[in-house]
Structures are given as C-alpha cells and as structure tokens.
C-alpha atoms as a PDB file:
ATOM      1  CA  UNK A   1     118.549  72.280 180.583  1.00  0.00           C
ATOM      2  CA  UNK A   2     119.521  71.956 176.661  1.00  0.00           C
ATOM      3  CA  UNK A   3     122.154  74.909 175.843  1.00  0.00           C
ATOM      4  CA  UNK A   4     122.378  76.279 172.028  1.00  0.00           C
ATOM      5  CA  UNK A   5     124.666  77.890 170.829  1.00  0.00           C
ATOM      6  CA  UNK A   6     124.582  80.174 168.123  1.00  0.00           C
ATOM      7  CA  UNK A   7     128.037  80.237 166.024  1.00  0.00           C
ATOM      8  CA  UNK A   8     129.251  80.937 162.650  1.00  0.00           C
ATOM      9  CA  UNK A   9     132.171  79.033 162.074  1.00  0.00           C
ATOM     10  CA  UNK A  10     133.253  75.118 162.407  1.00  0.00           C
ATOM     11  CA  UNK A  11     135.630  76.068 164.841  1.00  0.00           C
ATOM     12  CA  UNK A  12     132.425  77.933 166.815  1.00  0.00           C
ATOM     13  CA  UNK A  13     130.937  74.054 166.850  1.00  0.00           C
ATOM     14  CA  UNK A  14     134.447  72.376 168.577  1.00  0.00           C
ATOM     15  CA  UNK A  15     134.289  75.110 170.942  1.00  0.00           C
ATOM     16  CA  UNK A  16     130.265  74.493 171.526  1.00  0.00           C
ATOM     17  CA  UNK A  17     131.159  70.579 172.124  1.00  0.00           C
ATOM     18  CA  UNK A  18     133.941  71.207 173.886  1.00  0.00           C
ATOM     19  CA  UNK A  19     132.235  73.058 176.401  1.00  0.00           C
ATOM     20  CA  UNK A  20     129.304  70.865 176.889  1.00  0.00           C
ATOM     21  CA  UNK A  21     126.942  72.704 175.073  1.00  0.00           C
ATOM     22  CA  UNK A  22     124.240  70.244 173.566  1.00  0.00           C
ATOM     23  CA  UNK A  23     123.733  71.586 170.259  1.00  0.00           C
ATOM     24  CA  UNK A  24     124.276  74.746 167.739  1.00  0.00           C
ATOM     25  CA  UNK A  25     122.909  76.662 165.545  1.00  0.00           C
ATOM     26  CA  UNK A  26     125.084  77.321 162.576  1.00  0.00           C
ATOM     27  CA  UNK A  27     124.743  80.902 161.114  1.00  0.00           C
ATOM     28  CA  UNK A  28     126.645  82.967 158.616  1.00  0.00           C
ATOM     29  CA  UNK A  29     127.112  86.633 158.971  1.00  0.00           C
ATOM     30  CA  UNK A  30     126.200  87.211 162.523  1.00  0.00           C
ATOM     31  CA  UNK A  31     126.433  91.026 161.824  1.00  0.00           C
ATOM     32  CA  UNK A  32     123.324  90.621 159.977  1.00  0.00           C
ATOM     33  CA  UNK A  33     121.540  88.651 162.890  1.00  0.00           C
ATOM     34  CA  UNK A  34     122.530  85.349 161.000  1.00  0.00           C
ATOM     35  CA  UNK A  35     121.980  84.348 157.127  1.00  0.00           C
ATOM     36  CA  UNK A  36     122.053  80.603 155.807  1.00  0.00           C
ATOM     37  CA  UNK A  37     125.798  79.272 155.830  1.00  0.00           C
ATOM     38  CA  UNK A  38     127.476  77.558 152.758  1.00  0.00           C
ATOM     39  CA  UNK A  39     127.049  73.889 151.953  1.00  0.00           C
ATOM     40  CA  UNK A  40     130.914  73.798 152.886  1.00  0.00           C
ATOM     41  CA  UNK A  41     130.138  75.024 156.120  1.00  0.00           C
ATOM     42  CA  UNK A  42     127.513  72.826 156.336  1.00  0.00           C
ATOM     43  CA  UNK A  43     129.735  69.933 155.422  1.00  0.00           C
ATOM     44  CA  UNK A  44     132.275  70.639 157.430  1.00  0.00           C
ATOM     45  CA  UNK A  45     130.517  71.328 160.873  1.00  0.00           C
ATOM     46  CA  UNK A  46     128.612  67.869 160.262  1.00  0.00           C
ATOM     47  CA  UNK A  47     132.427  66.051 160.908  1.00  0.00           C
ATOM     48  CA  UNK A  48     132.316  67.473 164.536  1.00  0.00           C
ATOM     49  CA  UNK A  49     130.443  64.429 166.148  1.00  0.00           C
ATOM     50  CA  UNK A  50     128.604  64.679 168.961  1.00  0.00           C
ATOM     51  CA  UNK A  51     126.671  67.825 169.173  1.00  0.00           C
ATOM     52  CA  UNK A  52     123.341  68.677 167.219  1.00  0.00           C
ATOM     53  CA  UNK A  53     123.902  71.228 163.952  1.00  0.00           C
ATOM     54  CA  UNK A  54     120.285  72.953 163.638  1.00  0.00           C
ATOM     55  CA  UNK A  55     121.315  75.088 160.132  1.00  0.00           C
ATOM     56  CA  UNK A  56     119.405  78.684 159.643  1.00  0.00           C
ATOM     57  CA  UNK A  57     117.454  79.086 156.293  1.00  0.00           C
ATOM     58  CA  UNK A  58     117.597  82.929 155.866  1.00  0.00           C
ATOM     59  CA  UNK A  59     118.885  84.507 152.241  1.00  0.00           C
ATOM     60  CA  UNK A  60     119.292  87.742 153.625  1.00  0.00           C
ATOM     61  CA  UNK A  61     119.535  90.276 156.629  1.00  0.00           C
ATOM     62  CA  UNK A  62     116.416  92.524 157.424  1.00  0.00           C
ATOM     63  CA  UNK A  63     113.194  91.945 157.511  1.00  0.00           C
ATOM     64  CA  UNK A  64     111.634  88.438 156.945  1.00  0.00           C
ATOM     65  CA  UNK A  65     109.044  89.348 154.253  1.00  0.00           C
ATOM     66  CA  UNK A  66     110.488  87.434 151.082  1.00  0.00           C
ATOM     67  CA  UNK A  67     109.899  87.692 147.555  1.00  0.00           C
ATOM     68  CA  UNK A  68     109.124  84.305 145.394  1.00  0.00           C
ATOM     69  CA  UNK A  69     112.917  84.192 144.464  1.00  0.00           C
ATOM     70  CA  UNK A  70     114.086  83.907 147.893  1.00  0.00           C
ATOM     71  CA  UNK A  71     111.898  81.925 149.070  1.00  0.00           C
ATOM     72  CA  UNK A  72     113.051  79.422 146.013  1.00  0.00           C
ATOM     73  CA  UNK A  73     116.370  80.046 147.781  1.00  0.00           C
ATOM     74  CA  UNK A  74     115.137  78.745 151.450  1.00  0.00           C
ATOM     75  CA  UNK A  75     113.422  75.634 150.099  1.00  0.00           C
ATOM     76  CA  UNK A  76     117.012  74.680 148.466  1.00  0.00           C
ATOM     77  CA  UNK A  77     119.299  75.546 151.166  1.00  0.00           C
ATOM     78  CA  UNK A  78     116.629  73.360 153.368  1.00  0.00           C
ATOM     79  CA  UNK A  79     117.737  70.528 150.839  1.00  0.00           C
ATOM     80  CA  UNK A  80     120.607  71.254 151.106  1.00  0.00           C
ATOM     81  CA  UNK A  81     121.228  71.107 155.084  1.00  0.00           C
ATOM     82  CA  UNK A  82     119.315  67.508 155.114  1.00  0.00           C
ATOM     83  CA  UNK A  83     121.492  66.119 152.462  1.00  0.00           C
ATOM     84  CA  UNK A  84     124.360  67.296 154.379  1.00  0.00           C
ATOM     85  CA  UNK A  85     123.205  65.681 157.474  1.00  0.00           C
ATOM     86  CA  UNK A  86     121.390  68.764 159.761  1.00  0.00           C
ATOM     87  CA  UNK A  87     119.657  67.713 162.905  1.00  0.00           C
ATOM     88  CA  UNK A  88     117.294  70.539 161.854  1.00  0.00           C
ATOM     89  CA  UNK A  89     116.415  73.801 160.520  1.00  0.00           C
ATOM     90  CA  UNK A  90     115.331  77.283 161.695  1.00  0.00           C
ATOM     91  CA  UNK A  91     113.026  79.090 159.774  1.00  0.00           C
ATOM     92  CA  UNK A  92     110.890  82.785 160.315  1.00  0.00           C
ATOM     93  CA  UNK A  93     108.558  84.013 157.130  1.00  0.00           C
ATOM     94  CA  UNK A  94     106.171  87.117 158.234  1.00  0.00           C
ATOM     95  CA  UNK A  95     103.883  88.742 156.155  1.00  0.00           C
ATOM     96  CA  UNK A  96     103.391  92.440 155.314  1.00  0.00           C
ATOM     97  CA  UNK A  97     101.193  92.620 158.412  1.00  0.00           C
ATOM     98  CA  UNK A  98     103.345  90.959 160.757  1.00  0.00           C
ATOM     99  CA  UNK A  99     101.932  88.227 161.424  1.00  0.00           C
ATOM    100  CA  UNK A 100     103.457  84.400 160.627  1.00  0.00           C
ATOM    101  CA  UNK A 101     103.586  83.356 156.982  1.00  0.00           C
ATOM    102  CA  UNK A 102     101.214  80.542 157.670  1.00  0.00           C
ATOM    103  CA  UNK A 103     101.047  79.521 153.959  1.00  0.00           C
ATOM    104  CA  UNK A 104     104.699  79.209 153.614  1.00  0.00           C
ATOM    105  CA  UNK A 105     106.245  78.110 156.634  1.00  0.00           C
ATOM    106  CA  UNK A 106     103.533  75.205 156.349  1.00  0.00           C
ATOM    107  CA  UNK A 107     105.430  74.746 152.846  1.00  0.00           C
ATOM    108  CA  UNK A 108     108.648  74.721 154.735  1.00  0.00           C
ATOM    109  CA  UNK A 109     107.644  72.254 157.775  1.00  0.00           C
ATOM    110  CA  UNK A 110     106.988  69.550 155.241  1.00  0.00           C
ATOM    111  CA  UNK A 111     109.567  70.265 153.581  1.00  0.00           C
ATOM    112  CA  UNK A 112     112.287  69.626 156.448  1.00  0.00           C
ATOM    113  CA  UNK A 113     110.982  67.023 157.970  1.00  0.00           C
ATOM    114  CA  UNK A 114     111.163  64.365 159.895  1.00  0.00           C
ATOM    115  CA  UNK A 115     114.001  67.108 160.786  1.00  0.00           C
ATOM    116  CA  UNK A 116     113.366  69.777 163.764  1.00  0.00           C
ATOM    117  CA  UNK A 117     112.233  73.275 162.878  1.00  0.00           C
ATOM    118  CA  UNK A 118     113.186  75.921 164.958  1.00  0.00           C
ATOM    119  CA  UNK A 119     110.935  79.289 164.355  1.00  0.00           C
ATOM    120  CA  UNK A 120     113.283  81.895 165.343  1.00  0.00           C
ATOM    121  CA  UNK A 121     113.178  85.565 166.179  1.00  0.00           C
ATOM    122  CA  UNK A 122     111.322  86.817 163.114  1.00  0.00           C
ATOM    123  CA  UNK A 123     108.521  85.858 165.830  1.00  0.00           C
ATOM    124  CA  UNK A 124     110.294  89.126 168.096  1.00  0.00           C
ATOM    125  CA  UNK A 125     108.835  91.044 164.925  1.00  0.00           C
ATOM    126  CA  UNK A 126     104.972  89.337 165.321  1.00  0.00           C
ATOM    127  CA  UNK A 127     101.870  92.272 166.042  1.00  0.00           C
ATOM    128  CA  UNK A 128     101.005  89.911 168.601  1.00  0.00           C
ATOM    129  CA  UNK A 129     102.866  87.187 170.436  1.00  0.00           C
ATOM    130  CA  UNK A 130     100.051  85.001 171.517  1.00  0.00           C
ATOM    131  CA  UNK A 131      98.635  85.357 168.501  1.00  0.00           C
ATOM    132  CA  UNK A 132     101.924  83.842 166.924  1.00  0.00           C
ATOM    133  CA  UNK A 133     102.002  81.785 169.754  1.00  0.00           C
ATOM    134  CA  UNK A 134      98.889  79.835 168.499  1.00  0.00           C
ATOM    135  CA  UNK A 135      99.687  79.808 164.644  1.00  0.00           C
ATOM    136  CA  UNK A 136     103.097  78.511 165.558  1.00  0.00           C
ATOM    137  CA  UNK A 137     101.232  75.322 167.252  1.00  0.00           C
ATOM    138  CA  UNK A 138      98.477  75.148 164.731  1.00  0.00           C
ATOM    139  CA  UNK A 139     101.824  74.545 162.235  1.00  0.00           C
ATOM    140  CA  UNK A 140     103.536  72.029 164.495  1.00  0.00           C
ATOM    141  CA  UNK A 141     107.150  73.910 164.954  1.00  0.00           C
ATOM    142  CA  UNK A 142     109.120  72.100 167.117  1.00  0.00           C
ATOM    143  CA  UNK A 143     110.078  75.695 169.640  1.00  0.00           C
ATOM    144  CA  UNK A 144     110.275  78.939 169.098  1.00  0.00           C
ATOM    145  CA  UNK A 145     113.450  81.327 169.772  1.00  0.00           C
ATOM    146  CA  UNK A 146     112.386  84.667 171.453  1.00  0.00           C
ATOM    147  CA  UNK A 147     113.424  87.804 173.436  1.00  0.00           C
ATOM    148  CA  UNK A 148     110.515  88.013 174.691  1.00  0.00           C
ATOM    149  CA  UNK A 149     110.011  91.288 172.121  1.00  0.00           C
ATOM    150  CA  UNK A 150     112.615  92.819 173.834  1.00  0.00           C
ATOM    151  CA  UNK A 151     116.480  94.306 172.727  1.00  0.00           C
ATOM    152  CA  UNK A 152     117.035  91.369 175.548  1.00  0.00           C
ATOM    153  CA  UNK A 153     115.881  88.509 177.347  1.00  0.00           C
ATOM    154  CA  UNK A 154     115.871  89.989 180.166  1.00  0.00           C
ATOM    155  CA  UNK A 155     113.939  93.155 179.326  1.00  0.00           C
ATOM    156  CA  UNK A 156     111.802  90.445 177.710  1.00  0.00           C
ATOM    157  CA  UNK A 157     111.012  88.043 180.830  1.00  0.00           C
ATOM    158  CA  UNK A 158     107.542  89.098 181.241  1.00  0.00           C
ATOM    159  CA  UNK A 159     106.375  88.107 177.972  1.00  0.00           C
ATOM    160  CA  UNK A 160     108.746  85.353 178.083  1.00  0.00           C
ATOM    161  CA  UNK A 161     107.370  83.648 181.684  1.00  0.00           C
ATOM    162  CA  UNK A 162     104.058  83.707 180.067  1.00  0.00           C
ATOM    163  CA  UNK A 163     104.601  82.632 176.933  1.00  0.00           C
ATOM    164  CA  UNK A 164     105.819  79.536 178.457  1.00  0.00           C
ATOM    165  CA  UNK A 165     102.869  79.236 180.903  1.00  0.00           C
ATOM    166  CA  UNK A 166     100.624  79.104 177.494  1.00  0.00           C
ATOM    167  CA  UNK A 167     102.303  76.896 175.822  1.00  0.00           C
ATOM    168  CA  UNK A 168     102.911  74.147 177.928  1.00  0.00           C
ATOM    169  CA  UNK A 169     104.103  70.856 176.527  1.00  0.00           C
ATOM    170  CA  UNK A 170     102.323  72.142 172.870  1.00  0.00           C
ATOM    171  CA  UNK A 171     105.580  73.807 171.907  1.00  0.00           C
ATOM    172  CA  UNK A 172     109.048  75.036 173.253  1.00  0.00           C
ATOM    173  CA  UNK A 173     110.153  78.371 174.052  1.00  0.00           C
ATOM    174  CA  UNK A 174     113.606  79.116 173.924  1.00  0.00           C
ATOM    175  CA  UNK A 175     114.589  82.358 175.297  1.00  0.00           C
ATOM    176  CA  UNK A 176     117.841  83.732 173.049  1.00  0.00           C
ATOM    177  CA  UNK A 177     118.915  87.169 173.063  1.00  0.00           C
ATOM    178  CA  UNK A 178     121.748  88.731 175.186  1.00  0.00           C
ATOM    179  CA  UNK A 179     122.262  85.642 177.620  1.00  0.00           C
ATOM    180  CA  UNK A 180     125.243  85.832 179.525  1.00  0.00           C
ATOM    181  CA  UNK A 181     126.638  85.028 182.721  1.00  0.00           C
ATOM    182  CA  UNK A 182     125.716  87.705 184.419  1.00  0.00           C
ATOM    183  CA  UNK A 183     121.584  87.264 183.602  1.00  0.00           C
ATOM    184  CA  UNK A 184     121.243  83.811 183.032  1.00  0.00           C
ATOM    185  CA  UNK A 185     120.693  82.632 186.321  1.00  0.00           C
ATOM    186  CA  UNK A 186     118.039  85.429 187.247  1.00  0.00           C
ATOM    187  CA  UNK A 187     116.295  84.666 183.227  1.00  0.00           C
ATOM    188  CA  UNK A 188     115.996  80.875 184.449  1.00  0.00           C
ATOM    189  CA  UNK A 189     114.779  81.462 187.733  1.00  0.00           C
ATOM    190  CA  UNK A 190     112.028  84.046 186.178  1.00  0.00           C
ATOM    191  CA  UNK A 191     111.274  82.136 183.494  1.00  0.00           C
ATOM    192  CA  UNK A 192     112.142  78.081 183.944  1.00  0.00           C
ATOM    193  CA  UNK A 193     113.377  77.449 180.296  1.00  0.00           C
ATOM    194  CA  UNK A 194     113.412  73.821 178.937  1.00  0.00           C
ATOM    195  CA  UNK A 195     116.415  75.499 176.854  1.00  0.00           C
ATOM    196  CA  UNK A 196     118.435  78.512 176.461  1.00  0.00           C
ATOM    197  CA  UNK A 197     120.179  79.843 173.376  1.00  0.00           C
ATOM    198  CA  UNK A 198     123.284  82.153 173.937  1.00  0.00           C
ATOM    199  CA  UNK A 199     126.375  83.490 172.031  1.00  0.00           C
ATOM    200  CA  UNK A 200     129.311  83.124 173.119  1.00  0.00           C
ATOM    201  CA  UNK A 201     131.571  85.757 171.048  1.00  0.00           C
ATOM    202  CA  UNK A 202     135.300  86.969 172.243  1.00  0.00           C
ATOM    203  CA  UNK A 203     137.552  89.417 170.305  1.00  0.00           C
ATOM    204  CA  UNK A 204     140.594  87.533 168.568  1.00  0.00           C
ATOM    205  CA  UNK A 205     143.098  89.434 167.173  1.00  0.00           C
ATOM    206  CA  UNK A 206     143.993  87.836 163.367  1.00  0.00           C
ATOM    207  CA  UNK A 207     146.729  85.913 162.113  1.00  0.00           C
ATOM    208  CA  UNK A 208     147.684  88.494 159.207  1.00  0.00           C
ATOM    209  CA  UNK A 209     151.611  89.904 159.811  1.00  0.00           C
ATOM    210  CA  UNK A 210     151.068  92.471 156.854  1.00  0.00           C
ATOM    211  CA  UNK A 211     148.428  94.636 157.368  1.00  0.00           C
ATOM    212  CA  UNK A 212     147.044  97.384 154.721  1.00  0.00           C
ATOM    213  CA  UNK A 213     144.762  99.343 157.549  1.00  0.00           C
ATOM    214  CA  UNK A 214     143.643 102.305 154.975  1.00  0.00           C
ATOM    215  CA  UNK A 215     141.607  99.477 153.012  1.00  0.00           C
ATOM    216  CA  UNK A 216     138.520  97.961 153.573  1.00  0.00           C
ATOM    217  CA  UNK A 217     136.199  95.179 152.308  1.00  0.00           C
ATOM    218  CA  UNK A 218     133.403  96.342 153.565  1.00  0.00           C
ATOM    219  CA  UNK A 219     131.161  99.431 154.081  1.00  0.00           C
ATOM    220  CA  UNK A 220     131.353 102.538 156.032  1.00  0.00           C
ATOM    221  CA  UNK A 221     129.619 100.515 158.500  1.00  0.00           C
ATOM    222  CA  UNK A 222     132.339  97.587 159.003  1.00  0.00           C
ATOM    223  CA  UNK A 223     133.733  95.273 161.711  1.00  0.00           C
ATOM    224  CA  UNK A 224     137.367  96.115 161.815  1.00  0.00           C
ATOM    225  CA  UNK A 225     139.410  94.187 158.767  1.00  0.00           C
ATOM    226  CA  UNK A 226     141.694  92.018 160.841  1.00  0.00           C
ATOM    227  CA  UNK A 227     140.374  91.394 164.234  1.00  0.00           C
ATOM    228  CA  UNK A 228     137.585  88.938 164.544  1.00  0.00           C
ATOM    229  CA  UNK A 229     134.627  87.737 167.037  1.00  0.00           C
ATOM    230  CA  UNK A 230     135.178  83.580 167.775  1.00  0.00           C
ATOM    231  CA  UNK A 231     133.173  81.507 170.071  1.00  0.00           C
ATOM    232  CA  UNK A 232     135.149  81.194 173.511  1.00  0.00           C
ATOM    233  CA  UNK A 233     134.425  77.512 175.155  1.00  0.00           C
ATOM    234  CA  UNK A 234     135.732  79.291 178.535  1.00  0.00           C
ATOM    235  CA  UNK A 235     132.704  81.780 178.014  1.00  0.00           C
ATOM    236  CA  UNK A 236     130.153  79.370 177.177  1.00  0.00           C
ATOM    237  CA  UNK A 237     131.853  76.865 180.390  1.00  0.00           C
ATOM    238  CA  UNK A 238     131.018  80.313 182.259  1.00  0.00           C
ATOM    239  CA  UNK A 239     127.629  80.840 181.642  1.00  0.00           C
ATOM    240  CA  UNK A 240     126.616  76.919 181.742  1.00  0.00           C
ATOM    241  CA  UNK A 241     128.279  76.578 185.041  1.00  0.00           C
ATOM    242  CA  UNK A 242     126.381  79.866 186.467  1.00  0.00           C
ATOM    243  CA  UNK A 243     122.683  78.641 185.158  1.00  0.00           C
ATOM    244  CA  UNK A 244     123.924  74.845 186.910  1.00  0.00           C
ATOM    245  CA  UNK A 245     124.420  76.781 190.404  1.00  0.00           C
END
C-alpha cells in the first residue's frame, strides 16, 4: 500500500516522512481544497529527503474551468515544480460541460513529463465517471484521486470498487477524501486500493504571546487568526497502522 499525504507546509512533509508515509502532495491553502504552493515552498520541501513531493498546479479555489490567463499560470508553476525538483504534478481542467479538458490537460501531460501526473478530484466534478475514466487513459495520467463522487470515500465506495475493477493495470485509482482511522480499514477491504491519500490535520494552538482578537485578516468566513491546523505524524502513524492490521 503507497500512503499520500496531502499537506501544506514543509513541516507537513517531516511529519509525512517521519511517519512512514511514502510520499505527499504539497498544497497551499487547504481551505480552498488546495491551490499551487510558492516556489519557496517548493524549494524548501525538496530538502526533506526521502519521501516523494507530487506539487498541485491549481491558481485558484472553485471550479476547475480556467480562463487562458490561468491556464498560462499552470503551465509555469509546472516549470516551476520540475526545476525545483518535484517527483510530479497533479493537475484537473474540466470544461463548461463537465467533462475532462482533453485539449489541455494533453497540453499539460507533455508538459510535465517524464514527471508523474496525478488527475485529482476535479474528476469528483465529471457528468460521468466512466466516461472520465476512459479519457483519463486515452491521455496517459499516471492515477486518478477520487471520492468516489461522494462528500467521502466512504459514501463513495461503490463507485470507487468499480472504478478500480475497470481500470485495471491501465491507470490508478486513489481513493482521497475523509480517510481516517476509523474508515480506512473498512474503504480498503471494500475497495483494495493500490494507494490511499489522507490528511492528517490536528489543531495547534500558535506561538503569538500578544494577541489583537477583534482583528482579522481574513473574511467573515475565516479560520480563527492564531490557532492553526498542522499535520500530526501520531495521526498519520494511526491510520497507517489500522489499514496494516
């Protein structure tokens, strides 16, 4: 079993390794489901030996329909994470219809290789999974990181179980999506993942002494100013020894 874990910090990638997780993806802004990280980031996460760094090419939250501009941006942040040493990239284009950007994830494929490309849950967002399924293939993406089309894996089994049964050895299905502990072992049982992709996030309260709690850096919508989600090695140890049993 290959474990990923999806973090947005270096620190997120020593606690990853630490914990015997095989590889990461590297995100920033999690609250928005994960957007490209900086070339610092980058950098920095690619001195922590030992553990694969798959990068996320995404300018923006919502939807993945993007505009000639950002998708300018996604072919130079690609550049970017293979001059700074990425194992590979993760990628999800739709179109208006929602089905996969064939046109420009083809673009984006040549692009990053000979590294891996990782479709990722813009395909929870497809008309029609085996549909996407199929295209995916056709395009040569290395696996594809699903819910199964669900809020969760595990309200996604089903369609995850069979997606797997199609594909075979043509692609790989990685189920991601609310893994923890407590459902991993019943998602690999159902399912019999290659690979799993989980977060491993824990509360932390912040350094900061002097606090200024009326003000706020973000919107009305906001994580609170000073406390902070990390990755917790002990909870990634937890779930990795409970899909081992």
């Amino acid at each position: 079993m290959i474990y990923e874990i999806c973090v947005d910090s270096v620190a997120g990638v020593s606690a990853a390794k630490a914990a015997g997780a095989h590889r990461v993806e590297l995100c920033g802004d999690l609250l928005e489901g994960g957007t490209t990280p900086s070339r610092g980031m980058i950098r920095q996460a690619r001195t922590i030996a030992g553990i694969g760094l798959q990068v996320i090419i995404r300018p923006r939250g919502g939807d993945f329909l993007f505009d000639d501009d950002e998708f300018a941006v996604m072919q130079g942040d690609i550049e970017t994470a293979r001059a700074e040493g990425a194992d590979g990239v993760v990628i999800g284009l739709l179109t208006p219809e929602g089905v996969i950007d064939a046109a420009r994830t083809r673009e984006l494929i040549a692009q990053a290789r000979p590294l891996s490309v990782t479709f990722h849950r813009a395909f929870d967002m497809t008309r029609d999974p085996f549909e996407a399924l199929e295209a995916l293939v056709g395009l040569g993406v290395d696996r594809v990181l699903t819910s199964g089309q669900e809020a969760s894996v595990l309200e996604g089994l089903p369609l995850i179980t069979e997606l797997i049964r199609r594909a075979g050895d043509r692609i790989i299905i990685m189920p991601g999506g609310g893994i923890t502990k407590r459902s991993v072992d019943r998602i690999i049982a159902a399912a019999k993942p290659r690979e799993i992709h989980f977060a491993a996030l824990e509360p932390e309260a912040g350094g900061m002494r002097f606090r200024r709690y009326h003000v706020f850096m973000g919107g009305e919508l906001r994580a609170p100013e000073y406390d902070r989600l990390v990755t917790s090695a002990g909870s990634i140890r937890s779930v990795i020894a409970r899909a081992s049993d």
